[in-house]
PDB file of N, CA and C in Angstrom:
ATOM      1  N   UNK A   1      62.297  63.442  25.323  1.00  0.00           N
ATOM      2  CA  UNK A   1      63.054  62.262  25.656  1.00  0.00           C
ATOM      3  C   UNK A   1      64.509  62.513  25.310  1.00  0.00           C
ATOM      4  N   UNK A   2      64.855  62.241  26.207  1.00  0.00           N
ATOM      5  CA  UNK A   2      66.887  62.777  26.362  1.00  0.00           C
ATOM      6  C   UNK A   2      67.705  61.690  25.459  1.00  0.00           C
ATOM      7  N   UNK A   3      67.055  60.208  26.346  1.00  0.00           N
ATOM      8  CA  UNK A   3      68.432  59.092  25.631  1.00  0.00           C
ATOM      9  C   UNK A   3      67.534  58.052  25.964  1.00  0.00           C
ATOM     10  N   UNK A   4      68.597  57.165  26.111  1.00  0.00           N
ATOM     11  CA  UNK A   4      68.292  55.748  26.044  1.00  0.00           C
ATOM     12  C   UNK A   4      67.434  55.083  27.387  1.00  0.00           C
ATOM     13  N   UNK A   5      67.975  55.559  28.714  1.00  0.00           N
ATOM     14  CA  UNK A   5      67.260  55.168  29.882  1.00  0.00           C
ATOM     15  C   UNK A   5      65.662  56.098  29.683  1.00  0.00           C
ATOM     16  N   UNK A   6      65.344  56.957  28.727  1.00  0.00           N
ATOM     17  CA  UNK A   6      64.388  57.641  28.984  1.00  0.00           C
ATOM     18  C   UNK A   6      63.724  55.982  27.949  1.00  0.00           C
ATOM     19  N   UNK A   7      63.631  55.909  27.500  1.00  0.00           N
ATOM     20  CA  UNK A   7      63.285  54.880  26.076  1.00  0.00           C
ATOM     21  C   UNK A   7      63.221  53.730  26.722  1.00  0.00           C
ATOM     22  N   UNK A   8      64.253  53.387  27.757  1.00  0.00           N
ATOM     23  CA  UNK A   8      63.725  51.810  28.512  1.00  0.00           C
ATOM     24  C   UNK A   8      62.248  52.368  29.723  1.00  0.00           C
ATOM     25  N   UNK A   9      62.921  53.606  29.530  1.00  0.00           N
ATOM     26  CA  UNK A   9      61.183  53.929  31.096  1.00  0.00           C
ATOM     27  C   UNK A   9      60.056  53.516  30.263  1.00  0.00           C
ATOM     28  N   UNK A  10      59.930  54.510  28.987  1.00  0.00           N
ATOM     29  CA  UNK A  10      58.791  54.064  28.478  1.00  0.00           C
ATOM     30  C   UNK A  10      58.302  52.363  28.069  1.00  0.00           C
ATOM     31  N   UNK A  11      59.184  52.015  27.446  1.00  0.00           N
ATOM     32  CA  UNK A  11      59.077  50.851  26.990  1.00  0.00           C
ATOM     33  C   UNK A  11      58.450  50.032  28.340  1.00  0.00           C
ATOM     34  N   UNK A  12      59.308  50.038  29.600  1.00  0.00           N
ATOM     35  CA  UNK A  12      58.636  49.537  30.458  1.00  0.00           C
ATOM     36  C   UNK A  12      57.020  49.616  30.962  1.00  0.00           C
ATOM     37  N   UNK A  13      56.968  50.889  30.857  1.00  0.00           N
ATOM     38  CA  UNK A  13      55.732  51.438  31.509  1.00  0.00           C
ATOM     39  C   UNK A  13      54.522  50.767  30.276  1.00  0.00           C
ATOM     40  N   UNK A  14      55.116  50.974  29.059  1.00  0.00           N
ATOM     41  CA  UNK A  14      54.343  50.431  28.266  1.00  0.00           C
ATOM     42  C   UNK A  14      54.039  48.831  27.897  1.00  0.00           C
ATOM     43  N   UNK A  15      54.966  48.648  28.625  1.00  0.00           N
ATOM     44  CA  UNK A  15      54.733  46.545  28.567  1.00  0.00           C
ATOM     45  C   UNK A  15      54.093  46.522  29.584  1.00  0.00           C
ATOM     46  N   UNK A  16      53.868  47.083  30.390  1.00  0.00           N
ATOM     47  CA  UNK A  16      53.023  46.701  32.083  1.00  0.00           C
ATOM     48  C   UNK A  16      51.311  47.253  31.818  1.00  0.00           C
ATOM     49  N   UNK A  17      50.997  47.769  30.425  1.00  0.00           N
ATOM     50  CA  UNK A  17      49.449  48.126  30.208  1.00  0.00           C
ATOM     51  C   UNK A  17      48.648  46.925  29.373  1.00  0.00           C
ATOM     52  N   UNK A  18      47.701  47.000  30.322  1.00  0.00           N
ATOM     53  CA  UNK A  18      46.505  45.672  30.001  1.00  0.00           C
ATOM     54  C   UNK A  18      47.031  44.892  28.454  1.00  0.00           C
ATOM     55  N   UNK A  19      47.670  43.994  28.262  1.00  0.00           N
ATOM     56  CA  UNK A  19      47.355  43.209  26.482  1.00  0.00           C
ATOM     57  C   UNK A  19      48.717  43.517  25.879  1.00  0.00           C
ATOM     58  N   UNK A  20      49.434  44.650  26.385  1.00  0.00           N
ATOM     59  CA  UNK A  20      51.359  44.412  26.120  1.00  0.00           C
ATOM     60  C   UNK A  20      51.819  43.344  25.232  1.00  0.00           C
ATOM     61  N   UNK A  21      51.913  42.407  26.934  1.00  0.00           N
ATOM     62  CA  UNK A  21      52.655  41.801  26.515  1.00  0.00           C
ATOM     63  C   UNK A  21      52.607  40.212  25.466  1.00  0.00           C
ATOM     64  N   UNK A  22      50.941  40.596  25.398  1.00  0.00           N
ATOM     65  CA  UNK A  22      50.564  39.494  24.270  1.00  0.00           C
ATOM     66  C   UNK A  22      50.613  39.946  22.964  1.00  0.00           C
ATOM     67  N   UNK A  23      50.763  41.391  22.843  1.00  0.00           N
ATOM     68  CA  UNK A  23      50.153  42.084  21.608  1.00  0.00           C
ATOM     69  C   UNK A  23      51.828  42.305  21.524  1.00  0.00           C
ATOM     70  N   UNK A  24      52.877  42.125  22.119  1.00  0.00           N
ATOM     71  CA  UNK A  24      54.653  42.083  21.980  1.00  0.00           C
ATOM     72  C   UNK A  24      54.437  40.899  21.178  1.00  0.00           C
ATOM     73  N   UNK A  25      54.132  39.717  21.697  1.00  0.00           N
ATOM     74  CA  UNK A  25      54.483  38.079  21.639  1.00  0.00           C
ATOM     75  C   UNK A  25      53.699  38.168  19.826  1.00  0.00           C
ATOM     76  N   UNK A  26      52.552  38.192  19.991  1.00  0.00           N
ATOM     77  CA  UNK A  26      51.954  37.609  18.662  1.00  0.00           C
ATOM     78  C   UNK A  26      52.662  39.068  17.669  1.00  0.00           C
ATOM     79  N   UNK A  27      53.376  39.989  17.693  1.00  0.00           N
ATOM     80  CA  UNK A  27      54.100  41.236  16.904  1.00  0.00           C
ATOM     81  C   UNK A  27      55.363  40.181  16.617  1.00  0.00           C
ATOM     82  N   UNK A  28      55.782  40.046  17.702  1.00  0.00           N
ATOM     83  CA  UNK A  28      56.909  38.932  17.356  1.00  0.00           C
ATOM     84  C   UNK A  28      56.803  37.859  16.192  1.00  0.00           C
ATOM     85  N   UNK A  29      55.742  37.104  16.532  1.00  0.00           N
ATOM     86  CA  UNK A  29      56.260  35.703  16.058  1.00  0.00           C
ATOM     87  C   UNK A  29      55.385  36.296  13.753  1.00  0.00           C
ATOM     88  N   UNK A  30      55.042  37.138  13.990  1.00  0.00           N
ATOM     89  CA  UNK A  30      54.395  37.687  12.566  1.00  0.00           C
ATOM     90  C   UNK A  30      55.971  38.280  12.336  1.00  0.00           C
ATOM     91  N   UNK A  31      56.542  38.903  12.528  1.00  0.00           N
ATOM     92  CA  UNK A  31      57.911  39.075  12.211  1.00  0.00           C
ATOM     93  C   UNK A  31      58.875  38.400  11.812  1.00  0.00           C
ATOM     94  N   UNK A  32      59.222  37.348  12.932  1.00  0.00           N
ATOM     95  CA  UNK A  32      59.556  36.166  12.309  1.00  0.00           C
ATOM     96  C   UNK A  32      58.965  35.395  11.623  1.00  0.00           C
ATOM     97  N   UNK A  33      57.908  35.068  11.205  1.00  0.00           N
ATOM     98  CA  UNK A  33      57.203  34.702   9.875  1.00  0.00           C
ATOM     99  C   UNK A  33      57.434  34.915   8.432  1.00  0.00           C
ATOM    100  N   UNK A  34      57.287  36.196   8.529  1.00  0.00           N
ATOM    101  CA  UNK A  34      57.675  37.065   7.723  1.00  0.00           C
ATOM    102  C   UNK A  34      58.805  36.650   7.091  1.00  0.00           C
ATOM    103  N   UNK A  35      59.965  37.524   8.446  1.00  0.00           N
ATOM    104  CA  UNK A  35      61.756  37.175   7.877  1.00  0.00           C
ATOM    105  C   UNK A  35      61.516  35.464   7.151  1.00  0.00           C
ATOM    106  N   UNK A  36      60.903  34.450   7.590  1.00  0.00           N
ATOM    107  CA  UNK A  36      61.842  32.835   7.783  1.00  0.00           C
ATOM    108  C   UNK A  36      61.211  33.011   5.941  1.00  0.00           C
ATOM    109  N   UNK A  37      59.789  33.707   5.914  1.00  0.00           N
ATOM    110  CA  UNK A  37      59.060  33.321   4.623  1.00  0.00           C
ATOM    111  C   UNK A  37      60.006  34.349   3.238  1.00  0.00           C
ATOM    112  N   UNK A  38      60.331  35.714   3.505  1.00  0.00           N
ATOM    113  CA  UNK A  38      61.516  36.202   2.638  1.00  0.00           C
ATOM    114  C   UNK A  38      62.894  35.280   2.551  1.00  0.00           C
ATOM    115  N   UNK A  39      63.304  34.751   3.423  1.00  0.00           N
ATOM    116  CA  UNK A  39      64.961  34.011   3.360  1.00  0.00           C
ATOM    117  C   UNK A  39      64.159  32.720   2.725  1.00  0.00           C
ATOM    118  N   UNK A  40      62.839  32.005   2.676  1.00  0.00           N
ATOM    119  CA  UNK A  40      63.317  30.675   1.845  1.00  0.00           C
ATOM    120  C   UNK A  40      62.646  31.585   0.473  1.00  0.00           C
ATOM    121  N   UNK A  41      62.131  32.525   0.436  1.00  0.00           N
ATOM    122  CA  UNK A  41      61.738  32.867  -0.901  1.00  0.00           C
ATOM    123  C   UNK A  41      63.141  33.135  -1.538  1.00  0.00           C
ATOM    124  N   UNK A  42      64.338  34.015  -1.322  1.00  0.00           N
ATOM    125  CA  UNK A  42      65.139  34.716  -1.656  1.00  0.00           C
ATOM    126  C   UNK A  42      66.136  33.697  -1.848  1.00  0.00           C
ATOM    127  N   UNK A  43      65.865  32.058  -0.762  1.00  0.00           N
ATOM    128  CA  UNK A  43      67.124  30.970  -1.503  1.00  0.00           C
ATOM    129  C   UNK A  43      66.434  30.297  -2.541  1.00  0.00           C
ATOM    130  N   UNK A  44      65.585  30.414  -2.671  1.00  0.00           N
ATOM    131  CA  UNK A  44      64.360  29.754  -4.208  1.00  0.00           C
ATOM    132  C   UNK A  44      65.205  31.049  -5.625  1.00  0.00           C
ATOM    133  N   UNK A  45      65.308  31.907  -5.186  1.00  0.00           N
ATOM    134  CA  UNK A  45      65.199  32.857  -6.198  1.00  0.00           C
ATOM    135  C   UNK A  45      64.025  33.511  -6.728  1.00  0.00           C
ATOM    136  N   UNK A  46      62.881  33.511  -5.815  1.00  0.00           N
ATOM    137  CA  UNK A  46      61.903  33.690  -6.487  1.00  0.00           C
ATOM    138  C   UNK A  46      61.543  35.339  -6.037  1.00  0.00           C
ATOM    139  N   UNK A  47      60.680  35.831  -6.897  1.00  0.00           N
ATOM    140  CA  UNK A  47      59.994  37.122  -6.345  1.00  0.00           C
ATOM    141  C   UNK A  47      58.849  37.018  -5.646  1.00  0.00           C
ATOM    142  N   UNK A  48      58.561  38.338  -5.569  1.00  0.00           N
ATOM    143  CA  UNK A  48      57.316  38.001  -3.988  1.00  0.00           C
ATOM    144  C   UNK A  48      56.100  38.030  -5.255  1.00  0.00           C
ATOM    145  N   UNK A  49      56.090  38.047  -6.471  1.00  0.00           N
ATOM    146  CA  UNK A  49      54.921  37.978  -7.487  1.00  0.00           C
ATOM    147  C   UNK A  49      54.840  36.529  -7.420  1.00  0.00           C
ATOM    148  N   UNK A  50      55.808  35.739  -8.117  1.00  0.00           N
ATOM    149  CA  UNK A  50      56.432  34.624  -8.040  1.00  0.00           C
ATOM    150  C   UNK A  50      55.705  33.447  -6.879  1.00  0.00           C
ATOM    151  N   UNK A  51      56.005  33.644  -5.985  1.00  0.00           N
ATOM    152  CA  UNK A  51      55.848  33.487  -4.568  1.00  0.00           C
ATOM    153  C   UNK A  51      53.831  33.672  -4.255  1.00  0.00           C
ATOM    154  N   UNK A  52      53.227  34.379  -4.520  1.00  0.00           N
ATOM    155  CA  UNK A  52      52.111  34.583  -4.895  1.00  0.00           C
ATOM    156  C   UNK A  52      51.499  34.184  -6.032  1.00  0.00           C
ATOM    157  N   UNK A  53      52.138  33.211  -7.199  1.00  0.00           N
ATOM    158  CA  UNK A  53      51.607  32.378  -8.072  1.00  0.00           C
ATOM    159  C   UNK A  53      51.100  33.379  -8.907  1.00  0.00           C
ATOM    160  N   UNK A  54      51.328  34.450  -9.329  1.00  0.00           N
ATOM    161  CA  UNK A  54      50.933  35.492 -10.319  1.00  0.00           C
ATOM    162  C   UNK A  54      49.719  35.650 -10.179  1.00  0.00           C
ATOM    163  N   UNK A  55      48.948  36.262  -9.316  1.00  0.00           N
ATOM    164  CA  UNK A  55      47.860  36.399  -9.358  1.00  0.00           C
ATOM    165  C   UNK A  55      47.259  37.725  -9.701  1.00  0.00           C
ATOM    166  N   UNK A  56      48.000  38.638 -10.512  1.00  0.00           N
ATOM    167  CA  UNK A  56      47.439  39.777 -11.175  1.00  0.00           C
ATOM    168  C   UNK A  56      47.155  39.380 -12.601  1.00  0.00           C
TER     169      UNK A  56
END
Protein backbone atom coordinates (compact mmCIF):
# COMPACT_ATOMS: atom_id res chain seq x y z
CA UNK A 1 0.00 0.00 0.00
CA UNK A 2 1.58 3.30 -1.44
CA UNK A 3 -0.66 6.20 0.32
CA UNK A 4 -3.69 7.42 1.17
CA UNK A 5 -6.07 6.72 -1.99
CA UNK A 6 -4.70 3.09 -1.61
CA UNK A 7 -6.29 3.19 2.23
CA UNK A 8 -9.67 4.83 1.03
CA UNK A 9 -9.84 1.65 -1.71
CA UNK A 10 -9.59 -0.59 1.02
CA UNK A 11 -11.60 0.96 3.50
CA UNK A 12 -14.23 1.09 0.86
CA UNK A 13 -14.12 -2.33 -0.34
CA UNK A 14 -14.21 -3.20 3.22
CA UNK A 15 -17.46 -1.28 4.29
CA UNK A 16 -19.34 -2.90 1.26
CA UNK A 17 -18.73 -6.75 3.04
CA UNK A 18 -21.81 -8.45 4.57
CA UNK A 19 -22.18 -6.69 8.56
CA UNK A 20 -19.54 -3.51 7.83
CA UNK A 21 -21.41 -1.27 8.21
CA UNK A 22 -23.25 -2.26 11.43
CA UNK A 23 -20.18 -3.68 13.01
CA UNK A 24 -18.65 0.44 11.96
CA UNK A 25 -21.95 1.89 13.74
CA UNK A 26 -22.12 -0.24 17.05
CA UNK A 27 -17.58 0.26 17.02
CA UNK A 28 -18.65 3.76 16.99
CA UNK A 29 -21.10 4.47 19.45
CA UNK A 30 -18.75 1.96 22.24
CA UNK A 31 -16.14 4.61 21.52
CA UNK A 32 -18.02 7.29 22.22
CA UNK A 33 -19.17 5.72 25.35
CA UNK A 34 -16.16 5.20 26.41
CA UNK A 35 -14.61 8.89 25.59
CA UNK A 36 -18.19 10.72 27.22
CA UNK A 37 -17.58 7.97 30.39
CA UNK A 38 -13.46 9.05 30.79
CA UNK A 39 -14.31 13.09 30.38
CA UNK A 40 -17.13 12.93 33.23
CA UNK A 41 -14.80 10.60 35.21
CA UNK A 42 -11.68 12.96 34.71
CA UNK A 43 -14.16 16.29 35.60
CA UNK A 44 -15.14 14.24 38.96
CA UNK A 45 -11.44 13.76 39.54
CA UNK A 46 -11.85 10.40 40.03
CA UNK A 47 -9.72 7.28 38.96
CA UNK A 48 -10.90 4.47 36.90
CA UNK A 49 -10.44 2.29 40.50
CA UNK A 50 -12.48 5.02 41.98
CA UNK A 51 -15.02 4.95 39.28
CA UNK A 52 -15.36 1.09 39.78
CA UNK A 53 -16.15 1.51 43.57
CA UNK A 54 -12.90 -0.37 44.62
CA UNK A 55 -13.65 -3.54 43.89
CA UNK A 56 -10.26 -5.29 44.42
Amino acid sequence: MGGRSDWGELRERRMGEPGAVEAYAATRVAYELGRTVRSLREERGWSQRELQGQRR
